[in-house]
Protein backbone atom coordinates (compact mmCIF):
# COMPACT_ATOMS: atom_id res chain seq x y z
CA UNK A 1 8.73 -9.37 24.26
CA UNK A 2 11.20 -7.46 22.04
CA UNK A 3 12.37 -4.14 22.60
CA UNK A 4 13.50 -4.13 19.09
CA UNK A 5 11.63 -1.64 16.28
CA UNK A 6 10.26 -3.66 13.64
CA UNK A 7 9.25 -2.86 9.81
CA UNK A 8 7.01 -4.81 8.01
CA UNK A 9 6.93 -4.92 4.08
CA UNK A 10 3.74 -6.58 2.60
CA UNK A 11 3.99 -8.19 -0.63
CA UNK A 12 8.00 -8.27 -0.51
CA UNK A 13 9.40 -11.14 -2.24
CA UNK A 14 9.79 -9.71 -5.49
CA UNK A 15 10.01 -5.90 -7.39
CA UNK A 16 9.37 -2.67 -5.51
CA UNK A 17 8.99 -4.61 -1.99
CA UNK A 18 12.01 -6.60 -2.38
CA UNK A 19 13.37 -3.43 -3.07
CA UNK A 20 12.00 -1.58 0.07
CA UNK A 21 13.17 -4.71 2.06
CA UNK A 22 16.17 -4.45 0.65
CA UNK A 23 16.67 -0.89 1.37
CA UNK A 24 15.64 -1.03 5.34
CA UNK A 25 17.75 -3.79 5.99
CA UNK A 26 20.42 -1.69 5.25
CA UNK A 27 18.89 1.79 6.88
CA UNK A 28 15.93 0.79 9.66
CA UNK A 29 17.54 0.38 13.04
CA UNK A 30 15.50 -2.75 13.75
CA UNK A 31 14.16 -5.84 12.43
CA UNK A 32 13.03 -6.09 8.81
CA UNK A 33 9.90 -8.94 7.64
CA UNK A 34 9.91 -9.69 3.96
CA UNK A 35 5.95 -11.22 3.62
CA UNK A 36 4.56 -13.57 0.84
CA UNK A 37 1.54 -15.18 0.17
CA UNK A 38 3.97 -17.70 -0.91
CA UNK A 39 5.98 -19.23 1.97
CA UNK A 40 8.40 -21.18 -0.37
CA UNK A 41 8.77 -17.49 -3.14
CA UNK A 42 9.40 -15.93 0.64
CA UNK A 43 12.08 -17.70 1.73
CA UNK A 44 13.83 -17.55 -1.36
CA UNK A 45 13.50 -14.12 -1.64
CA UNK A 46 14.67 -13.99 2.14
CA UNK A 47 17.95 -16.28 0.76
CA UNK A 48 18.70 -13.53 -2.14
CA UNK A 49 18.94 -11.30 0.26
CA UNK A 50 21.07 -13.22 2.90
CA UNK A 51 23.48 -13.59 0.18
CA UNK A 52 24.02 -10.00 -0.13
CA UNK A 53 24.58 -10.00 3.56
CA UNK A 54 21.26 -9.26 4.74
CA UNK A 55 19.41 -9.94 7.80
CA UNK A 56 15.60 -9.53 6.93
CA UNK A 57 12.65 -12.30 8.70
CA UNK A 58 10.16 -13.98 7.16
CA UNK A 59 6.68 -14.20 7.93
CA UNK A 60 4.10 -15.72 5.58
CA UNK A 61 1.05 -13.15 4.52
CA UNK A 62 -1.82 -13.52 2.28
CA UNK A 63 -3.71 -9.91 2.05
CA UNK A 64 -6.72 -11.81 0.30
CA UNK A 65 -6.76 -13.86 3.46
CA UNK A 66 -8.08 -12.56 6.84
CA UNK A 67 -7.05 -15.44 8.83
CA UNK A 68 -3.51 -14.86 7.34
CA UNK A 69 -3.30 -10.83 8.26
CA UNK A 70 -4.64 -11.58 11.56
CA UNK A 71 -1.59 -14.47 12.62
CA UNK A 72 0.51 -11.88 11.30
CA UNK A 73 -1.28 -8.90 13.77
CA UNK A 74 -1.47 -11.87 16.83
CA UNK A 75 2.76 -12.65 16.10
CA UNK A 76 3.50 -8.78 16.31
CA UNK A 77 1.69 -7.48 19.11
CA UNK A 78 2.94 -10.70 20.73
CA UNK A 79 6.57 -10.68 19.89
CA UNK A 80 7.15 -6.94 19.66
CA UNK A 81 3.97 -5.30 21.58
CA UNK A 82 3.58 -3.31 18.03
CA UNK A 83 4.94 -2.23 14.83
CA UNK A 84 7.19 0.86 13.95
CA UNK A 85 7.25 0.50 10.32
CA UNK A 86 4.20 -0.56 7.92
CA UNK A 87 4.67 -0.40 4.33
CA UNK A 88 1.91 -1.58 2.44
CA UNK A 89 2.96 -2.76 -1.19
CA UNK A 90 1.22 -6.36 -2.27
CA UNK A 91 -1.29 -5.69 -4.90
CA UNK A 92 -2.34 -6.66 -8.49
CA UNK A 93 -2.12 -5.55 -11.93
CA UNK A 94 -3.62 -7.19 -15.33
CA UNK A 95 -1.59 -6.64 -18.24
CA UNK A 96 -2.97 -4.08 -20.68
CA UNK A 97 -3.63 -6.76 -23.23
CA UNK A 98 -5.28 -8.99 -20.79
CA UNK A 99 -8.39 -10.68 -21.95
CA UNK A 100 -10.63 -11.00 -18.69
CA UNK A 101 -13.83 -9.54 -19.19
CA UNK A 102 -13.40 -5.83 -17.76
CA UNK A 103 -15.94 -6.27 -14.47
CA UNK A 104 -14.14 -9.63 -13.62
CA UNK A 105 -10.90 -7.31 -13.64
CA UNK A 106 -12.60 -5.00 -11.45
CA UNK A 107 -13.68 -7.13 -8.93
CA UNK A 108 -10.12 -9.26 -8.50
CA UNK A 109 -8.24 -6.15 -8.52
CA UNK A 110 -10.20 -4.00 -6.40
CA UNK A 111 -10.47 -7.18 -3.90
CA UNK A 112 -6.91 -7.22 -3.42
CA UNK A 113 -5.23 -3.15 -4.15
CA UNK A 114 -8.80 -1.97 -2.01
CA UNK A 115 -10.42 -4.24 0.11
CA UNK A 116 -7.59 -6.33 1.37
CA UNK A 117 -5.04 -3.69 1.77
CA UNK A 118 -7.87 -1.77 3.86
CA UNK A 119 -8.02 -5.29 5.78
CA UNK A 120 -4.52 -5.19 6.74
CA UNK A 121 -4.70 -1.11 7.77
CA UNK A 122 -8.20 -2.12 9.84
CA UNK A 123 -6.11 -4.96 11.77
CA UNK A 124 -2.22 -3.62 11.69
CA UNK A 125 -2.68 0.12 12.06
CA UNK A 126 -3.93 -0.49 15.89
CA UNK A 127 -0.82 -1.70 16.56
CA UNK A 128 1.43 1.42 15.37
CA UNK A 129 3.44 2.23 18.46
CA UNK A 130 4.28 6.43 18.70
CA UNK A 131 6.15 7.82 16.07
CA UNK A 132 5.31 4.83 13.54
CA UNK A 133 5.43 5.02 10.19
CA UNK A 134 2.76 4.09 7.47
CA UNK A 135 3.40 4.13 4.03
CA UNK A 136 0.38 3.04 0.95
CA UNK A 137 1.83 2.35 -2.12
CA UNK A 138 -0.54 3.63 -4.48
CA UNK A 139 0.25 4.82 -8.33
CA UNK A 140 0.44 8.09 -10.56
CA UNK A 141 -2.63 6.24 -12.45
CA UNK A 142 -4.91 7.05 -9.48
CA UNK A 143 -4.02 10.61 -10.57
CA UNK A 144 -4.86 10.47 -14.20
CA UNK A 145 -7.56 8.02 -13.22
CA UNK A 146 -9.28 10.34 -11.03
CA UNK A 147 -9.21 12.94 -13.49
CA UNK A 148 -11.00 11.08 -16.01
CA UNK A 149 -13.81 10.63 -13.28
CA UNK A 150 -16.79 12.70 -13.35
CA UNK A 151 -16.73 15.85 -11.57
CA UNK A 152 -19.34 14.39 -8.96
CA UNK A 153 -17.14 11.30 -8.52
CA UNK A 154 -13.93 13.97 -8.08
CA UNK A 155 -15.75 16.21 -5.74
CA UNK A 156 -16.10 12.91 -3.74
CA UNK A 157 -12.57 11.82 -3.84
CA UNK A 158 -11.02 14.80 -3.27
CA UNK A 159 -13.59 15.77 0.08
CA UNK A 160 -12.00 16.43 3.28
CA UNK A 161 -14.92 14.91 5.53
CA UNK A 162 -15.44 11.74 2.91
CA UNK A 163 -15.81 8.63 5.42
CA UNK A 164 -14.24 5.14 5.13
CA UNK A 165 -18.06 3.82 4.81
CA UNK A 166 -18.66 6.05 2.05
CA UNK A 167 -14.95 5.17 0.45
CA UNK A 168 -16.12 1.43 0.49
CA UNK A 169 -19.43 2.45 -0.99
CA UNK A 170 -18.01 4.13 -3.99
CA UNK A 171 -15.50 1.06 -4.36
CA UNK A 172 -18.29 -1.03 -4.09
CA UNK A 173 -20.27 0.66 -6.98
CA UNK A 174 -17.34 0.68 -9.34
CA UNK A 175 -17.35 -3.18 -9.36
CA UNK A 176 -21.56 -3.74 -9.38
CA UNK A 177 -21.08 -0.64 -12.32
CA UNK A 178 -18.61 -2.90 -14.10
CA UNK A 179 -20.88 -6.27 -14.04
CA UNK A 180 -23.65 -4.28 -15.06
CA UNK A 181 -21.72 -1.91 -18.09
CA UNK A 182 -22.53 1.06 -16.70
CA UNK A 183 -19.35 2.36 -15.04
CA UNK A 184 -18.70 4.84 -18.04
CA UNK A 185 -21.75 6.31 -17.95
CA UNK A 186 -21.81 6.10 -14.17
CA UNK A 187 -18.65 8.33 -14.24
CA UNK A 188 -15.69 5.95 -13.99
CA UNK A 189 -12.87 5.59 -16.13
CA UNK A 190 -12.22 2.58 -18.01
CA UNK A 191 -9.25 1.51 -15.53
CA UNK A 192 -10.07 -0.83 -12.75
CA UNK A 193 -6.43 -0.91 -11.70
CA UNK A 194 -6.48 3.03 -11.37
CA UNK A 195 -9.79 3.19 -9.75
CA UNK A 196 -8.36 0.67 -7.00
CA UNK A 197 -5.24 3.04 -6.49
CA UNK A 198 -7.71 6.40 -6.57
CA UNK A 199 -9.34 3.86 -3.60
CA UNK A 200 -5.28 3.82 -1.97
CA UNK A 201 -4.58 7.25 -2.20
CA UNK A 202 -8.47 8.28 -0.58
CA UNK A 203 -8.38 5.71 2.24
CA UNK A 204 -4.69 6.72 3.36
CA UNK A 205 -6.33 10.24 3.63
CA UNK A 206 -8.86 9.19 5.74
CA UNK A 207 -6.70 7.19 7.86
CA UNK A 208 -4.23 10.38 8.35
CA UNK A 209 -6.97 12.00 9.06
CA UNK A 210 -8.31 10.06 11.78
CA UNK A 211 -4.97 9.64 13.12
CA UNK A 212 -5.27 13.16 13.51
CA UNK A 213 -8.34 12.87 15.70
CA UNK A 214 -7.86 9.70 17.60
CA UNK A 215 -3.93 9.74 17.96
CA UNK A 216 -2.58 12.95 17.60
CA UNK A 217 0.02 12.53 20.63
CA UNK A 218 1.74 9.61 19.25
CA UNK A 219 3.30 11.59 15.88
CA UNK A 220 2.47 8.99 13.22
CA UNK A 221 2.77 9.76 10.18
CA UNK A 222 0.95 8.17 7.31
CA UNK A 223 0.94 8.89 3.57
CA UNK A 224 0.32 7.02 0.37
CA UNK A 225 3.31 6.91 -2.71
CA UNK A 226 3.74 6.14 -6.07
CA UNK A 227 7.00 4.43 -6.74
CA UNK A 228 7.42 5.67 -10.17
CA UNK A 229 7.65 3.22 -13.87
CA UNK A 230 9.83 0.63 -12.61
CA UNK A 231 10.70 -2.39 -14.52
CA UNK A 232 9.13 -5.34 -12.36
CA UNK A 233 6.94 -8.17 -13.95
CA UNK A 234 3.78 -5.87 -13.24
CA UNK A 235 5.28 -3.06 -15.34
CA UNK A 236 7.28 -4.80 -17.59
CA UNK A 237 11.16 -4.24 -19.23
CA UNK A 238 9.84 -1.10 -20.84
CA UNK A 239 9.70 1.03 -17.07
CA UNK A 240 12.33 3.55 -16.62
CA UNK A 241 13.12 2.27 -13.14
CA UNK A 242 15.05 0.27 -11.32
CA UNK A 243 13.36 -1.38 -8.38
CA UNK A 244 15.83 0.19 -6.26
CA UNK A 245 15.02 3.40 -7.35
CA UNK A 246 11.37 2.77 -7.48
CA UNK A 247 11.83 1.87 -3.38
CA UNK A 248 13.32 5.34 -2.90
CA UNK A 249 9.81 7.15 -1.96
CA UNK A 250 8.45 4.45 0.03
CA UNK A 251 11.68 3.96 2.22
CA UNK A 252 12.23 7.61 2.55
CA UNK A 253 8.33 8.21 4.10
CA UNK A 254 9.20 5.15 5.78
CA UNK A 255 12.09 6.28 7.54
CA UNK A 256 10.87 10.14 8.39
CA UNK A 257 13.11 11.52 11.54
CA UNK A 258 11.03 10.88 14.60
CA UNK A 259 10.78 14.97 14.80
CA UNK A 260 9.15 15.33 11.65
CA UNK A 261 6.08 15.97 11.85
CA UNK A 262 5.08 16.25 7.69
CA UNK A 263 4.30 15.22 5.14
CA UNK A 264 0.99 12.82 6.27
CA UNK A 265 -2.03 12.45 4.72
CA UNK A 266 -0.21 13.16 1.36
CA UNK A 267 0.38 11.51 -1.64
CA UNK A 268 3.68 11.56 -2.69
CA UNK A 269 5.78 10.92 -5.81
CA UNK A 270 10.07 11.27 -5.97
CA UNK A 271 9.92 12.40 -2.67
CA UNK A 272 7.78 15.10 -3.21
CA UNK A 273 3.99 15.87 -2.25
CA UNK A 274 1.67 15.80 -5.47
CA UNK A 275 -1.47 17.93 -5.39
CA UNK A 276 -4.85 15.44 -5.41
């Protein structure tokens, strides 16, 4: 087994997490994974970097597919006993002008941004060795999007004592609310893709906050981000960032000094906690 730290970057071939990739190969003390569902858009991403004298791994990863997160849990714990640095990045966007009926939006983004990132914390985050670091890239739209929630549905996303069960519940309902055209009146706003990152932001709460209960020895800290506007193919040429620049929040919650011991269980945007 290796001694050596390890960061893994889900989502990474391309944008923001080829960015963050790109950024901890230079600054992690460790070994770097680049993951794609994609083995072949991977390795080719893994190449780019190579040529600008880079040394990040590959490992293929699906977060629609639980067979896929758990080879990548089984090679971890196997090869390095653990993982130091989690950044969770892959998720899904429809463009604004996007056609797809609004509750099949719902469901394929929440499916992916929701319920499979929370698949990859519910099988990787066991594996965080002391001092780890977790970061959830979420978005500034869960922001707006939660306040254009009811005040019921805000109460509930902003509690201190909401469960994961109950977090899955309200996910849940956004998606049936959707299929059945009720989701305005129900409360939600008209943005599946912020409702999914609203989902981010709340479960990497919850998770902090259990780390707190279960863990509190090991000093791991775990927040969720939003990378800023950044010109990738979600966002478009339009964005005011570069991917590079976008990278900057994740990689610096990613690489918080072993003594700190905050932020966690924030959200944070240009390296800065944002009220929720």
């Amino acid at each position: 087994m290796s001694s050596v730290p390890v960061a893994v970057v889900t989502g990474s071939n391309k944008g923001v997490g080829l960015a963050i990739v790109r950024a901890l190969c230079k600054q992690f003390p460790g070994d770097v994974y680049l993951t794609s569902r994609d083995v072949g858009r991977g390795q080719a991403a893994v190449a780019q970097l190579q040529q600008e004298g880079l040394r990040p791994l590959f490992h293929q990863l699906d977060i629609d597919d639980l067979q896929s997160i758990r080879a990548l849990r089984d090679f971890l714990k196997e090869k390095y006993g653990g993982i130091n640095v989690l950044v969770n990045n892959a998720g899904i966007a429809f463009k604004v002008n996007d056609t797809t009926p609004f509750a099949v939006q719902a469901e394929v983004t929440l499916k992916t941004n929701f319920f499979a990132t929370r698949n990859v914390c519910t099988e990787l985050l066991p594996l965080m060795k002391p001092y780890g670091r977790v970061v959830n890239v979420s978005s500034m739209v869960s922001s707006s999007a939660l306040g254009r929630c009811s005040q019921e549905l805000q109460q509930k996303f902003r509690s201190d004592t909401i469960t994961e069960e109950e977090l899955v519940q309200l996910m849940t309902k956004f998606v049936e609310d959707t299929k059945k055209n009720i989701h305005e009146k129900e409360g939600w706003p008209n943005t599946a893709y912020g409702v999914s990152k609203i989902g981010v932001t709340v479960l990497s709460r919850i998770h902090a906050r259990l780390l707190n209960e279960q863990r509190k020895g090991d000093h791991i800290l775990l927040n969720a981000c939003c990378p800023g506007w950044v010109r990738t193919d979600m966002a478009g040429p339009k964005a005011t960032k570069s991917p590079d620049e976008g990278a900057e929040t994740p990689v610096y919650l990613a690489l918080l000094p072993s003594s700190a011991d905050a932020p966690h269980g924030q959200f944070v945007s240009d390296k800065t906690v944002k009220p929720w």
